[in-house]
PDB file of N, CA and C in Angstrom:
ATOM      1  N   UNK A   1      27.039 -17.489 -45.150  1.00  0.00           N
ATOM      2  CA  UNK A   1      27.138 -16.047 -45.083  1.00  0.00           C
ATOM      3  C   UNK A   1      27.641 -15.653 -43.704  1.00  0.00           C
ATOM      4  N   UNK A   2      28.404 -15.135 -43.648  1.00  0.00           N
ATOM      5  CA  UNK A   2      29.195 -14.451 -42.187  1.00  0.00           C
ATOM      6  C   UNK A   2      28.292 -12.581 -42.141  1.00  0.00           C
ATOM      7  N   UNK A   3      28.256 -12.614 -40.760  1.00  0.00           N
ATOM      8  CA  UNK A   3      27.499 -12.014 -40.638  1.00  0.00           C
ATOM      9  C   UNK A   3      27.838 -11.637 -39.023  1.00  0.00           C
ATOM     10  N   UNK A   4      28.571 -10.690 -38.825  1.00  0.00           N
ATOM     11  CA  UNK A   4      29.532  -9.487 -37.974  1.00  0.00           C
ATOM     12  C   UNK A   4      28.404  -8.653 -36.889  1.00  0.00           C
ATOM     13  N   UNK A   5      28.339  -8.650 -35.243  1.00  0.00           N
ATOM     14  CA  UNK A   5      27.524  -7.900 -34.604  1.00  0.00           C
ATOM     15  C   UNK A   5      28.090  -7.503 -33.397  1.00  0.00           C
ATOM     16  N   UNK A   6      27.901  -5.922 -33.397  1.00  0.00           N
ATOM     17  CA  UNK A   6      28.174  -5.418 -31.615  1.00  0.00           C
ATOM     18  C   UNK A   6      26.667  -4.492 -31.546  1.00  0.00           C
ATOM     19  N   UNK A   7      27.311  -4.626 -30.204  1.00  0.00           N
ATOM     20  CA  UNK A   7      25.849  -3.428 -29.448  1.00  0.00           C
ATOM     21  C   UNK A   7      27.157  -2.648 -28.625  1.00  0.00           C
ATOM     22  N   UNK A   8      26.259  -1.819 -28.253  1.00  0.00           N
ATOM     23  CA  UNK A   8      26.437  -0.714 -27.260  1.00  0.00           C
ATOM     24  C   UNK A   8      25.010  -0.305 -26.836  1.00  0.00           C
ATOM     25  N   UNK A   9      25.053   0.738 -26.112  1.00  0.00           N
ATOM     26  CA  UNK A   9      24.020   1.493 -25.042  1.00  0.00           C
ATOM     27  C   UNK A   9      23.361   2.383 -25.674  1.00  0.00           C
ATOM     28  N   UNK A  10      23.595   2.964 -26.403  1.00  0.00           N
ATOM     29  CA  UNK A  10      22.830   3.984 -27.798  1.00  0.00           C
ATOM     30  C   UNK A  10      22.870   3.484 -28.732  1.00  0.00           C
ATOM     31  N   UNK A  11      23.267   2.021 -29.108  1.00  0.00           N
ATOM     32  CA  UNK A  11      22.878   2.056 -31.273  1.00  0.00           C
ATOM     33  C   UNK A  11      24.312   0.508 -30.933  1.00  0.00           C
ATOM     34  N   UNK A  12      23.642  -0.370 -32.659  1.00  0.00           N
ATOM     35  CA  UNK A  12      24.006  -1.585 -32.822  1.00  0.00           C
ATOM     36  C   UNK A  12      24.243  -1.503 -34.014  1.00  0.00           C
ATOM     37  N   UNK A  13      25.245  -2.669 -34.286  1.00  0.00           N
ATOM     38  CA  UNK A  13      25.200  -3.048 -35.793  1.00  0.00           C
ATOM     39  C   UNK A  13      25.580  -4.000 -36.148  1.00  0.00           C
ATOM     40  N   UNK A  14      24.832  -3.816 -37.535  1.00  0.00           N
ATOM     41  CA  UNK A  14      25.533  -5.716 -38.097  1.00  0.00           C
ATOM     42  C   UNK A  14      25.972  -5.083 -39.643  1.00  0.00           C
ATOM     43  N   UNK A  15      26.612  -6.152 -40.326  1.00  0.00           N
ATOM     44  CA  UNK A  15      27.359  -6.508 -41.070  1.00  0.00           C
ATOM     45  C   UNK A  15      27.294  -7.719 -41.531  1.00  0.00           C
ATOM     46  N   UNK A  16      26.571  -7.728 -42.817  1.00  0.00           N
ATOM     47  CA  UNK A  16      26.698  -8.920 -43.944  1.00  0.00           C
ATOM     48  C   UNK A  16      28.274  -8.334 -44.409  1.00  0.00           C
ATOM     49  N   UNK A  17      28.945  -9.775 -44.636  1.00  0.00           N
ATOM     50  CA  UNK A  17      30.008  -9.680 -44.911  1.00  0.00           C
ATOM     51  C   UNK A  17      30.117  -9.425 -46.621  1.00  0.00           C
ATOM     52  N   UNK A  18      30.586  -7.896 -47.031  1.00  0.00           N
ATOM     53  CA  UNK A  18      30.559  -7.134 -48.026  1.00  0.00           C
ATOM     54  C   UNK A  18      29.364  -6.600 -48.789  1.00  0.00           C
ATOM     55  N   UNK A  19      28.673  -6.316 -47.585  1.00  0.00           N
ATOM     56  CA  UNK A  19      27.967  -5.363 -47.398  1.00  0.00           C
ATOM     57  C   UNK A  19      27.507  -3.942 -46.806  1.00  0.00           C
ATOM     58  N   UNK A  20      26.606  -3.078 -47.041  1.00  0.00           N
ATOM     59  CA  UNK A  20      27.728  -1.788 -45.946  1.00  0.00           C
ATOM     60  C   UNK A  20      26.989  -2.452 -44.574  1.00  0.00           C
ATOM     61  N   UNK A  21      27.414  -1.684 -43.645  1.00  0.00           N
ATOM     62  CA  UNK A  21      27.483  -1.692 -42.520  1.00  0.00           C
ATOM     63  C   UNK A  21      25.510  -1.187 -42.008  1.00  0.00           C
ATOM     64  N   UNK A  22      25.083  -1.687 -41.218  1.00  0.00           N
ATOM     65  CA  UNK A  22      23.820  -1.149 -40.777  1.00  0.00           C
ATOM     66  C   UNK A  22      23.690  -0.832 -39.112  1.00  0.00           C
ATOM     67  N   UNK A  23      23.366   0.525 -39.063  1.00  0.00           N
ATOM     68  CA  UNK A  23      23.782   1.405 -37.602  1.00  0.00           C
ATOM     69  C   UNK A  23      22.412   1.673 -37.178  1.00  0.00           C
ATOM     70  N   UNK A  24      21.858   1.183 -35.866  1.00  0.00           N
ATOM     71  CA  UNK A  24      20.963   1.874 -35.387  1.00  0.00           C
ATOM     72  C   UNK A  24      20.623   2.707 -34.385  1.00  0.00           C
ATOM     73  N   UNK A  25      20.178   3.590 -33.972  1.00  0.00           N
ATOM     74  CA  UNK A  25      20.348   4.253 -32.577  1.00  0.00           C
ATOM     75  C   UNK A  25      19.027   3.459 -31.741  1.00  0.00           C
ATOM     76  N   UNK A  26      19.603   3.108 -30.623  1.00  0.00           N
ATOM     77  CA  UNK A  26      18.553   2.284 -29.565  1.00  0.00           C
ATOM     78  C   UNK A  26      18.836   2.780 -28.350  1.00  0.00           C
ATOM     79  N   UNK A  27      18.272   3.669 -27.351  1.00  0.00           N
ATOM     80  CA  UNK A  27      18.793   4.400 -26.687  1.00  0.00           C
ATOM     81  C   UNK A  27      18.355   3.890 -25.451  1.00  0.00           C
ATOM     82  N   UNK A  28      18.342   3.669 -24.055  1.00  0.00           N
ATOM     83  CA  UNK A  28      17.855   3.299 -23.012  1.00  0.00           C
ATOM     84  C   UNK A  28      17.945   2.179 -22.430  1.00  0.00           C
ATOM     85  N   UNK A  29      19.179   1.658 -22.787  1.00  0.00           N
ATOM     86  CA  UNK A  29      19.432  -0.394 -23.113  1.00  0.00           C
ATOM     87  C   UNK A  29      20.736  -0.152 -22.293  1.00  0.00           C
ATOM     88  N   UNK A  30      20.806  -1.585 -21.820  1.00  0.00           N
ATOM     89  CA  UNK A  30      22.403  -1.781 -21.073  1.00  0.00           C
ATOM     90  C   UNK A  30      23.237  -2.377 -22.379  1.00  0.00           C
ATOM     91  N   UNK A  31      24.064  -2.552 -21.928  1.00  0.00           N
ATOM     92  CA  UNK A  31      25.478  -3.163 -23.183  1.00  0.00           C
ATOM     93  C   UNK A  31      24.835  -4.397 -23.606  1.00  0.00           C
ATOM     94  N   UNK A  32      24.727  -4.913 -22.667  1.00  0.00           N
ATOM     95  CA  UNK A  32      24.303  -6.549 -22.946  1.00  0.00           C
ATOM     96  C   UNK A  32      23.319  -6.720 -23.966  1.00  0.00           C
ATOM     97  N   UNK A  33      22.625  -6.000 -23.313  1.00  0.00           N
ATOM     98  CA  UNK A  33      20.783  -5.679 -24.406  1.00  0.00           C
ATOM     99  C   UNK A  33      21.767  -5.419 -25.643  1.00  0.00           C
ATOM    100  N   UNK A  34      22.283  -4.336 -25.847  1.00  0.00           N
ATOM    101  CA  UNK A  34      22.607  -3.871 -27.329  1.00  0.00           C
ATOM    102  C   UNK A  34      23.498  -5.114 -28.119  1.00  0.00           C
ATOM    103  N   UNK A  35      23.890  -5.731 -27.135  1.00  0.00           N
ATOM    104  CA  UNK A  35      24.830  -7.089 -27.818  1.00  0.00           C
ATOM    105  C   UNK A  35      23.729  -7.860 -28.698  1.00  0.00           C
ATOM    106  N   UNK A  36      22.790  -8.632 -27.396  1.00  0.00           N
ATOM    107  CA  UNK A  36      21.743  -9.082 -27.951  1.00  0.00           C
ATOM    108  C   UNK A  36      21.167  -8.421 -29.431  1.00  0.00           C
ATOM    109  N   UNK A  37      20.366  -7.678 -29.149  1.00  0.00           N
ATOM    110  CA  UNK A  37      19.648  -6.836 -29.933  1.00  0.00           C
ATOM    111  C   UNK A  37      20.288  -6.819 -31.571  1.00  0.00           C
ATOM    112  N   UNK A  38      21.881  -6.305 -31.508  1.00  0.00           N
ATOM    113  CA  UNK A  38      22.293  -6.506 -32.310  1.00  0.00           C
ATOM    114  C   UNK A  38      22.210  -7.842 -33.458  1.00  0.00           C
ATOM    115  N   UNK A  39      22.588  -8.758 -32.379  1.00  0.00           N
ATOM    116  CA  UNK A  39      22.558 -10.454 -33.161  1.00  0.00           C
ATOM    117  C   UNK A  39      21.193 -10.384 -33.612  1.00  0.00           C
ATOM    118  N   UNK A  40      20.242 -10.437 -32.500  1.00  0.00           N
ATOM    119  CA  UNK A  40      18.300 -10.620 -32.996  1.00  0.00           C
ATOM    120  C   UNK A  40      18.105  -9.846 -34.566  1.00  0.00           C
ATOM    121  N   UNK A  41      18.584  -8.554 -34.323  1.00  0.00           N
ATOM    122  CA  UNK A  41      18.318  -7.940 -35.852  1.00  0.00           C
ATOM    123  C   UNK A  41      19.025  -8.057 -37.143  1.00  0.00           C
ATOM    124  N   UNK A  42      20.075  -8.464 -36.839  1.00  0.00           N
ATOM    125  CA  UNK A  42      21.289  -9.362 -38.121  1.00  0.00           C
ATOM    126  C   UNK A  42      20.415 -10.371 -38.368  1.00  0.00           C
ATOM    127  N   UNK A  43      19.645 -11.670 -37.507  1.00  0.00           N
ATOM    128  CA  UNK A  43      19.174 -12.634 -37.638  1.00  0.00           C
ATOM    129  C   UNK A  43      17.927 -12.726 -38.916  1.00  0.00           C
ATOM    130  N   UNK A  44      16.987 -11.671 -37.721  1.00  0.00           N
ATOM    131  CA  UNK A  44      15.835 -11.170 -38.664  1.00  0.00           C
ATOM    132  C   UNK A  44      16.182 -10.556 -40.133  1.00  0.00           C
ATOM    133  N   UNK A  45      16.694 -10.354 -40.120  1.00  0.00           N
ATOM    134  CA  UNK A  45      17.338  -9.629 -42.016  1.00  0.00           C
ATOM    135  C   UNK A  45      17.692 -10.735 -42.691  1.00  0.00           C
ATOM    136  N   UNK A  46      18.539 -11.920 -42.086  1.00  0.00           N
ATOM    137  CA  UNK A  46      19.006 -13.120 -42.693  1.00  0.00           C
ATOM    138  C   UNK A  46      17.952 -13.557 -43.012  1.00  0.00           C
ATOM    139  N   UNK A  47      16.324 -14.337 -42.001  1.00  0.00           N
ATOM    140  CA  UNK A  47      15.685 -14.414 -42.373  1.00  0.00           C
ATOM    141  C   UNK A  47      14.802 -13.867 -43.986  1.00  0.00           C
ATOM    142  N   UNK A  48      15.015 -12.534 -43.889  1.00  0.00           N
ATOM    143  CA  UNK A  48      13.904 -11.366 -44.769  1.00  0.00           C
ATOM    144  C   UNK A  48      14.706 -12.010 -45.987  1.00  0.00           C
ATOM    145  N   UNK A  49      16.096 -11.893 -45.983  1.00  0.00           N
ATOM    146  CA  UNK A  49      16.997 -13.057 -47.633  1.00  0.00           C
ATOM    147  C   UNK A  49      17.086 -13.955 -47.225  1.00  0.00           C
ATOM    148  N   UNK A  50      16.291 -14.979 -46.864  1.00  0.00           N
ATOM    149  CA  UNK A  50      16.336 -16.144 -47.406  1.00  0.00           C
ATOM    150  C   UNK A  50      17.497 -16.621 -47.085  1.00  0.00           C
ATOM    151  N   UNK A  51      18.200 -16.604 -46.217  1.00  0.00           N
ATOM    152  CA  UNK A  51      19.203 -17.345 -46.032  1.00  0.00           C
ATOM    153  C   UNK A  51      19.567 -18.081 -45.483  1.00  0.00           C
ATOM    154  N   UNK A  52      20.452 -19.317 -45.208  1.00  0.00           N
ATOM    155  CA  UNK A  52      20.601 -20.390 -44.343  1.00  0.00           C
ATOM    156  C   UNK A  52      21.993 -20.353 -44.560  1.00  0.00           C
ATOM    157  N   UNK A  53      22.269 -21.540 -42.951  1.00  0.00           N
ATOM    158  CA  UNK A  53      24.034 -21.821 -42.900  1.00  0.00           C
ATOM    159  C   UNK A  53      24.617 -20.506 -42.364  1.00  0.00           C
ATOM    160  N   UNK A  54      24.026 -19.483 -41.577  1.00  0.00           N
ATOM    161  CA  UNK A  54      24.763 -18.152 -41.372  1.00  0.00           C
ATOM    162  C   UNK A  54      25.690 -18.651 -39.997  1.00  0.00           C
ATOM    163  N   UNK A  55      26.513 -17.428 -40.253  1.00  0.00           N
ATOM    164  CA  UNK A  55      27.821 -17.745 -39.547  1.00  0.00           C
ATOM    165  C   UNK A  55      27.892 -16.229 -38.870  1.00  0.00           C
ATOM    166  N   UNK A  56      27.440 -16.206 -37.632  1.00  0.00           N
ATOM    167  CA  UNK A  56      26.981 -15.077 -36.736  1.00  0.00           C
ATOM    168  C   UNK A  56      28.732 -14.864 -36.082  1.00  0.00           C
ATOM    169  N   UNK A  57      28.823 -13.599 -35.900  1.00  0.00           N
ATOM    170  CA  UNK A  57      29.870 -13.173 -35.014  1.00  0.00           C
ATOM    171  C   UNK A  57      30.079 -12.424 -34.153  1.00  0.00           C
ATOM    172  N   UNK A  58      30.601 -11.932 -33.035  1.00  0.00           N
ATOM    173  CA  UNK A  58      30.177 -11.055 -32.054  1.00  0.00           C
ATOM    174  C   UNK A  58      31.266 -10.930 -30.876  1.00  0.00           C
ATOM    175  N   UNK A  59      31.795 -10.072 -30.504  1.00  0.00           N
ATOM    176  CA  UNK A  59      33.000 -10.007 -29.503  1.00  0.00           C
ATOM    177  C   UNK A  59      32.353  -9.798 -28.229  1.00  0.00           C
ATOM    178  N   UNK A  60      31.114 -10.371 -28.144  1.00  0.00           N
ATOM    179  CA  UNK A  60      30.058 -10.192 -26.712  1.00  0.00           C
ATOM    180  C   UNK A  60      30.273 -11.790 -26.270  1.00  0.00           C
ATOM    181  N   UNK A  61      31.395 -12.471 -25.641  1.00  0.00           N
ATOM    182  CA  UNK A  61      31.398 -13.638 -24.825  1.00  0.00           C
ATOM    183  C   UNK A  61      30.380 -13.893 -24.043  1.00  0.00           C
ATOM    184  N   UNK A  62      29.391 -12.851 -23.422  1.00  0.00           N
ATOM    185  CA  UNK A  62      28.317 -13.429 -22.501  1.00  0.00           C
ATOM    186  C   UNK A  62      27.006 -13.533 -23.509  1.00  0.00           C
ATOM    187  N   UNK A  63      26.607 -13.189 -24.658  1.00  0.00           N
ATOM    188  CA  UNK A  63      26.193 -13.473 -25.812  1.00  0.00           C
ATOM    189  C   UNK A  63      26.561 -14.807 -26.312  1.00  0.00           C
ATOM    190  N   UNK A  64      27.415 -15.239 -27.073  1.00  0.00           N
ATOM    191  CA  UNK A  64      27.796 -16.563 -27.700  1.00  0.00           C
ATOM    192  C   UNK A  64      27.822 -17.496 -26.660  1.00  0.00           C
ATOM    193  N   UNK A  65      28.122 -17.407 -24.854  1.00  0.00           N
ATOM    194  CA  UNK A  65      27.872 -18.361 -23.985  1.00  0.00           C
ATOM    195  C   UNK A  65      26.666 -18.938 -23.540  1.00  0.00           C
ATOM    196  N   UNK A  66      25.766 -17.754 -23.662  1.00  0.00           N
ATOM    197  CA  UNK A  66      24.521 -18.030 -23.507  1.00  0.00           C
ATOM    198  C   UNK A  66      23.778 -18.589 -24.125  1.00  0.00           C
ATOM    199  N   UNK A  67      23.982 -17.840 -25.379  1.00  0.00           N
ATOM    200  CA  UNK A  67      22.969 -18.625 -26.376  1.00  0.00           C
ATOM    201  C   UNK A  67      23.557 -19.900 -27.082  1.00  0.00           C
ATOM    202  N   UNK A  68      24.872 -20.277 -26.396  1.00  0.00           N
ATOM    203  CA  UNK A  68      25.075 -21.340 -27.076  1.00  0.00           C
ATOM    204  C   UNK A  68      25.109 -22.441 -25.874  1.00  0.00           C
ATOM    205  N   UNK A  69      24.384 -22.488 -24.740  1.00  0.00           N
ATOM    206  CA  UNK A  69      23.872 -23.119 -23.464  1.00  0.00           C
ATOM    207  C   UNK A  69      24.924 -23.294 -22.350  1.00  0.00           C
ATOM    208  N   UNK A  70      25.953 -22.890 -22.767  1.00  0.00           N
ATOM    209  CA  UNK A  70      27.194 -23.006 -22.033  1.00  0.00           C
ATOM    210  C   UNK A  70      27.305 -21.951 -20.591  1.00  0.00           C
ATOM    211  N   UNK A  71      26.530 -21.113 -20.691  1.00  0.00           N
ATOM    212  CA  UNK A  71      26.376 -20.443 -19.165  1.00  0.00           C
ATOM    213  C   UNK A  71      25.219 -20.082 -18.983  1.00  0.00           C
ATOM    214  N   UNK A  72      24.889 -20.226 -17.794  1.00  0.00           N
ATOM    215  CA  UNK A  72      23.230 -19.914 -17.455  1.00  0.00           C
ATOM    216  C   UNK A  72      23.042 -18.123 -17.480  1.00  0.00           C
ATOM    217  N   UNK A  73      21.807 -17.997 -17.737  1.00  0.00           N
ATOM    218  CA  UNK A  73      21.246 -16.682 -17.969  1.00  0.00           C
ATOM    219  C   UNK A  73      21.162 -15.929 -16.625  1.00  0.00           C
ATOM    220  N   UNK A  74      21.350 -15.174 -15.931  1.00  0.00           N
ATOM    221  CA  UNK A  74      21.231 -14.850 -14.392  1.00  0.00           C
ATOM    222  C   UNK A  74      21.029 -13.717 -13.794  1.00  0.00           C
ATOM    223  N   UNK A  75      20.655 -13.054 -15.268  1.00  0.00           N
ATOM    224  CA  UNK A  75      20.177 -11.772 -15.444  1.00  0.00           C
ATOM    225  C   UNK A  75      18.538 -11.809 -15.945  1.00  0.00           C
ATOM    226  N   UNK A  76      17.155 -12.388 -15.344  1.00  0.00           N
ATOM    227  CA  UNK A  76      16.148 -12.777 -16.373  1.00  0.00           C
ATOM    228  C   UNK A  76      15.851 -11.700 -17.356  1.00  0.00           C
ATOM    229  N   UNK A  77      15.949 -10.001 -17.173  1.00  0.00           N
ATOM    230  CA  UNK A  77      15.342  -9.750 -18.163  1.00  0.00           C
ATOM    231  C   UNK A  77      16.128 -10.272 -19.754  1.00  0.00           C
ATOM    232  N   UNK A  78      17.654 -10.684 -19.389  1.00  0.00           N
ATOM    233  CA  UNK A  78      18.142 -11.296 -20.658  1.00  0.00           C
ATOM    234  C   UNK A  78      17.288 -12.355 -21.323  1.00  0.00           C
ATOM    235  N   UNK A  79      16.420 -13.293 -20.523  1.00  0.00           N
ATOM    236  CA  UNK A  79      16.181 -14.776 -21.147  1.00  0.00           C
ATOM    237  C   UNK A  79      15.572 -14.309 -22.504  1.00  0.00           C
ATOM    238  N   UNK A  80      14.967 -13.261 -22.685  1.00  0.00           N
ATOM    239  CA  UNK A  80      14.017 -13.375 -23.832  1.00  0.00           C
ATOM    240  C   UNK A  80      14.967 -13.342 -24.988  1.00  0.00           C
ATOM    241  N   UNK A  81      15.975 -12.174 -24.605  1.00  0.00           N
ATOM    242  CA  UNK A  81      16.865 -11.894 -26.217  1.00  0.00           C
ATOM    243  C   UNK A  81      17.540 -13.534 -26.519  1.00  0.00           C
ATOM    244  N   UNK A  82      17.816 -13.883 -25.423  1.00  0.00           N
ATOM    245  CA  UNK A  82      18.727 -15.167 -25.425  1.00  0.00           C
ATOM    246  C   UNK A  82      17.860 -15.981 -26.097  1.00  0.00           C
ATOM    247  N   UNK A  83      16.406 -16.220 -25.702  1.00  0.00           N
ATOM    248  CA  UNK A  83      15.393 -17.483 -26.660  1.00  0.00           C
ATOM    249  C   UNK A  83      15.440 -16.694 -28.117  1.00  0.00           C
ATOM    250  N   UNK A  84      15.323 -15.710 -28.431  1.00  0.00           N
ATOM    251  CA  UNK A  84      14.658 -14.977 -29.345  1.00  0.00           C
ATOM    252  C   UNK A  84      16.112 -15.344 -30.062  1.00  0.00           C
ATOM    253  N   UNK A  85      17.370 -14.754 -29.745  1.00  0.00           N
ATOM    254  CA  UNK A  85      18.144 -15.029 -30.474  1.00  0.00           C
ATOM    255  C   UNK A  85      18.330 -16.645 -31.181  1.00  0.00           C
ATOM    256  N   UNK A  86      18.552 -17.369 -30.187  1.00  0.00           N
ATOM    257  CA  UNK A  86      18.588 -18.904 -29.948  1.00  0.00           C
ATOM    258  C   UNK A  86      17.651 -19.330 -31.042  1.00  0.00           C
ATOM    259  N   UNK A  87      16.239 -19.189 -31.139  1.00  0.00           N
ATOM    260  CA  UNK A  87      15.130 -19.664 -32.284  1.00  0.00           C
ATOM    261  C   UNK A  87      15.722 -18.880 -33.410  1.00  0.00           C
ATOM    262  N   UNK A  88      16.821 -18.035 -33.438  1.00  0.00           N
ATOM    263  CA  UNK A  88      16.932 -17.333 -34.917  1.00  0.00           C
ATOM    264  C   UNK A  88      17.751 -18.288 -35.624  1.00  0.00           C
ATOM    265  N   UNK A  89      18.760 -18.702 -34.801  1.00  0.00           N
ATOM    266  CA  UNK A  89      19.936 -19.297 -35.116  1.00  0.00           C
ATOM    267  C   UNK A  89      19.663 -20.853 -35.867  1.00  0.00           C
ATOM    268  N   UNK A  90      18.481 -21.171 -35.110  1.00  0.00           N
ATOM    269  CA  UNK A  90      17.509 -22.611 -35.253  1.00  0.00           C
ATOM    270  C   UNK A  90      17.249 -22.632 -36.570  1.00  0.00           C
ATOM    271  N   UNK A  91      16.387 -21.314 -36.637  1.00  0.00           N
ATOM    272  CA  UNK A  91      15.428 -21.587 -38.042  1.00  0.00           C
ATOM    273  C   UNK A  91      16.777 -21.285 -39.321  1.00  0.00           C
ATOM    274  N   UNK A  92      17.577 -20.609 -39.081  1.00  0.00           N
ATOM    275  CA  UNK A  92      18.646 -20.440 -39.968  1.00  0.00           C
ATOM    276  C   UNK A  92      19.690 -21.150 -40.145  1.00  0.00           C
ATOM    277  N   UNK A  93      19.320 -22.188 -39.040  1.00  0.00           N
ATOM    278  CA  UNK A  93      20.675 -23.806 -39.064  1.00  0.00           C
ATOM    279  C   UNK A  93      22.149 -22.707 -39.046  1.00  0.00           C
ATOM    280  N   UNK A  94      22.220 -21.806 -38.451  1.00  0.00           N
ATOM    281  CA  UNK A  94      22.916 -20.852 -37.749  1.00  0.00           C
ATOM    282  C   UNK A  94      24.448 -21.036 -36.846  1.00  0.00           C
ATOM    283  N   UNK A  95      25.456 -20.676 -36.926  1.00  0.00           N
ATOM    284  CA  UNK A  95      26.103 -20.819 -35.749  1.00  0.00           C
ATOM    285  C   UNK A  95      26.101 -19.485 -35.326  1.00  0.00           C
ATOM    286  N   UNK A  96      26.666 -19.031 -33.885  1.00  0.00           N
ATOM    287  CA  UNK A  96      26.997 -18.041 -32.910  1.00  0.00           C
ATOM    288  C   UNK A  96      28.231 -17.931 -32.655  1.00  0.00           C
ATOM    289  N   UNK A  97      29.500 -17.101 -33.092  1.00  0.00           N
ATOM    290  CA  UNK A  97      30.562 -17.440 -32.722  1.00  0.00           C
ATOM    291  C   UNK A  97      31.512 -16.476 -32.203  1.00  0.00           C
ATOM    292  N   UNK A  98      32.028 -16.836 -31.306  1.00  0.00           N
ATOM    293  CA  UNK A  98      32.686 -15.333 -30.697  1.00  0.00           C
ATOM    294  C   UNK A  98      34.277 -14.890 -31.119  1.00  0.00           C
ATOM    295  N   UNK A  99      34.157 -13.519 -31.562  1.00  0.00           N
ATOM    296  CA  UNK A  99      35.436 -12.593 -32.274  1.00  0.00           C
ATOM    297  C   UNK A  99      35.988 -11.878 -31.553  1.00  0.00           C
ATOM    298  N   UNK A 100      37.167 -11.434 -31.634  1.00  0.00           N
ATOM    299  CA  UNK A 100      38.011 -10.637 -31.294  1.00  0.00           C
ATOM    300  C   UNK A 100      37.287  -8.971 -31.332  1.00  0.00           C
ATOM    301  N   UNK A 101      37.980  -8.493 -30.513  1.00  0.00           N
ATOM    302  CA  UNK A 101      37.161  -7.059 -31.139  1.00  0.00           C
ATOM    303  C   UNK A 101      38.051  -6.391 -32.065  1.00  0.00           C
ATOM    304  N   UNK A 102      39.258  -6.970 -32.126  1.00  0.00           N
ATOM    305  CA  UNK A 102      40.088  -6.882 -33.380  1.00  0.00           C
ATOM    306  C   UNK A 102      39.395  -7.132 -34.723  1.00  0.00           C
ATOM    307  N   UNK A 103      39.132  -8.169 -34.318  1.00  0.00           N
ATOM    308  CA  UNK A 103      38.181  -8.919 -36.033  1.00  0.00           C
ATOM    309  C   UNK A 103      37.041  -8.776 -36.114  1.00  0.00           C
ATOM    310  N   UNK A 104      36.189  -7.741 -35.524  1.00  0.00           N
ATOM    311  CA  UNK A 104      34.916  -7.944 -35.389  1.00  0.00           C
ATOM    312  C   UNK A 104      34.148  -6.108 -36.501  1.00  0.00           C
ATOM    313  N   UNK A 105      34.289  -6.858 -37.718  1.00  0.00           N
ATOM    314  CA  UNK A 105      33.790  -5.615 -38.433  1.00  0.00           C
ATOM    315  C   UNK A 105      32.795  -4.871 -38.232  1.00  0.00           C
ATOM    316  N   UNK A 106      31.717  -5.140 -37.543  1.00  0.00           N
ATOM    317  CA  UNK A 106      30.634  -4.495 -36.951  1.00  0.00           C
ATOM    318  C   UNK A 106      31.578  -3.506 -35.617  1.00  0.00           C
ATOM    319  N   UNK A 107      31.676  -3.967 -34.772  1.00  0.00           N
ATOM    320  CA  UNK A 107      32.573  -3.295 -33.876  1.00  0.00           C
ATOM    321  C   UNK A 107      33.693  -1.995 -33.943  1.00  0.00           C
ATOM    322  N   UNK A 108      34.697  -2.668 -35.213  1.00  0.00           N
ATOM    323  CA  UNK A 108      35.051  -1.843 -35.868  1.00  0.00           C
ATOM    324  C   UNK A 108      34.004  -0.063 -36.252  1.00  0.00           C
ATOM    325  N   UNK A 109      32.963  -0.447 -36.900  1.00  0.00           N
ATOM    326  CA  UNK A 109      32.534   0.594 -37.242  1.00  0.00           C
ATOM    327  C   UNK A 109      31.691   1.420 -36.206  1.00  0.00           C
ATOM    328  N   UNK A 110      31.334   0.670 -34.860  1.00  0.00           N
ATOM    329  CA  UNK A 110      30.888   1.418 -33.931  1.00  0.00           C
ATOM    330  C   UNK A 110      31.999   2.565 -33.174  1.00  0.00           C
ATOM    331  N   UNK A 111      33.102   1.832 -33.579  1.00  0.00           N
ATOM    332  CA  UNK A 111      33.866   2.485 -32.702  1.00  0.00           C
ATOM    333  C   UNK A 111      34.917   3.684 -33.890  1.00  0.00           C
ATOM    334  N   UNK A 112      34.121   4.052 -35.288  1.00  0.00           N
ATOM    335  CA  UNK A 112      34.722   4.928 -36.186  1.00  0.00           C
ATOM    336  C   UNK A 112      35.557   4.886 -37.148  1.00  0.00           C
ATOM    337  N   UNK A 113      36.141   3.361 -36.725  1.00  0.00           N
ATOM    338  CA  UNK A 113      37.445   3.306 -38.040  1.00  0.00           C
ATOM    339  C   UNK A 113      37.088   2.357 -39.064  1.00  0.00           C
TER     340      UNK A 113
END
């Protein structure tokens, strides 16, 4: 299952692929947080169906670097989203993979079109 995520600073979303779109308002967060945040709550839903083998996406490069061990965290209040994400990906035998913001259907809809 592919499964599409951006954040921003007021509100996130994910995207099961042909499914609608799910928008939240999260207000008081830096970009990064909403990147995170985004993936953590796509994750948790994958979980709620039962699903395995998900195929995470996200045009947040300091997101997919992190949690995929390739750059250190150097921001600590990030470490938590980064474990939290990281154990999602685990229990869901998961990849993390980084998109274009061209191709990134979640993104797409944050930004209206």
């Amino acid at each position: 299952m592919k499964i599409y995520c951006d954040g921003a600073e007021d509100c996130y979303c994910y995207v099961f692929e042909g499914d609608d779109p799910v928008v939240e308002s999260h207000s008081g967060i830096s970009h990064n947080v909403g990147e995170y945040i985004a993936v953590i709550e796509a994750l948790k839903e994958a979980v709620n169906r039962k699903l395995k083998a998900v195929e995470v996406y996200t045009d947040s490069l300091l997101v997919v670097e992190q949690v995929n061990c390739r750059w250190k965290v150097k921001q600590a209040h990030l470490l938590p989203y980064r474990d939290e994400a990281r154990d999602g990906l685990i229990k869901l035998e998961g990849k993390l993979t980084w998109v274009g913001r061209d191709d990134n259907i979640a993104g797409r809809v944050l930004q209206g079109n």
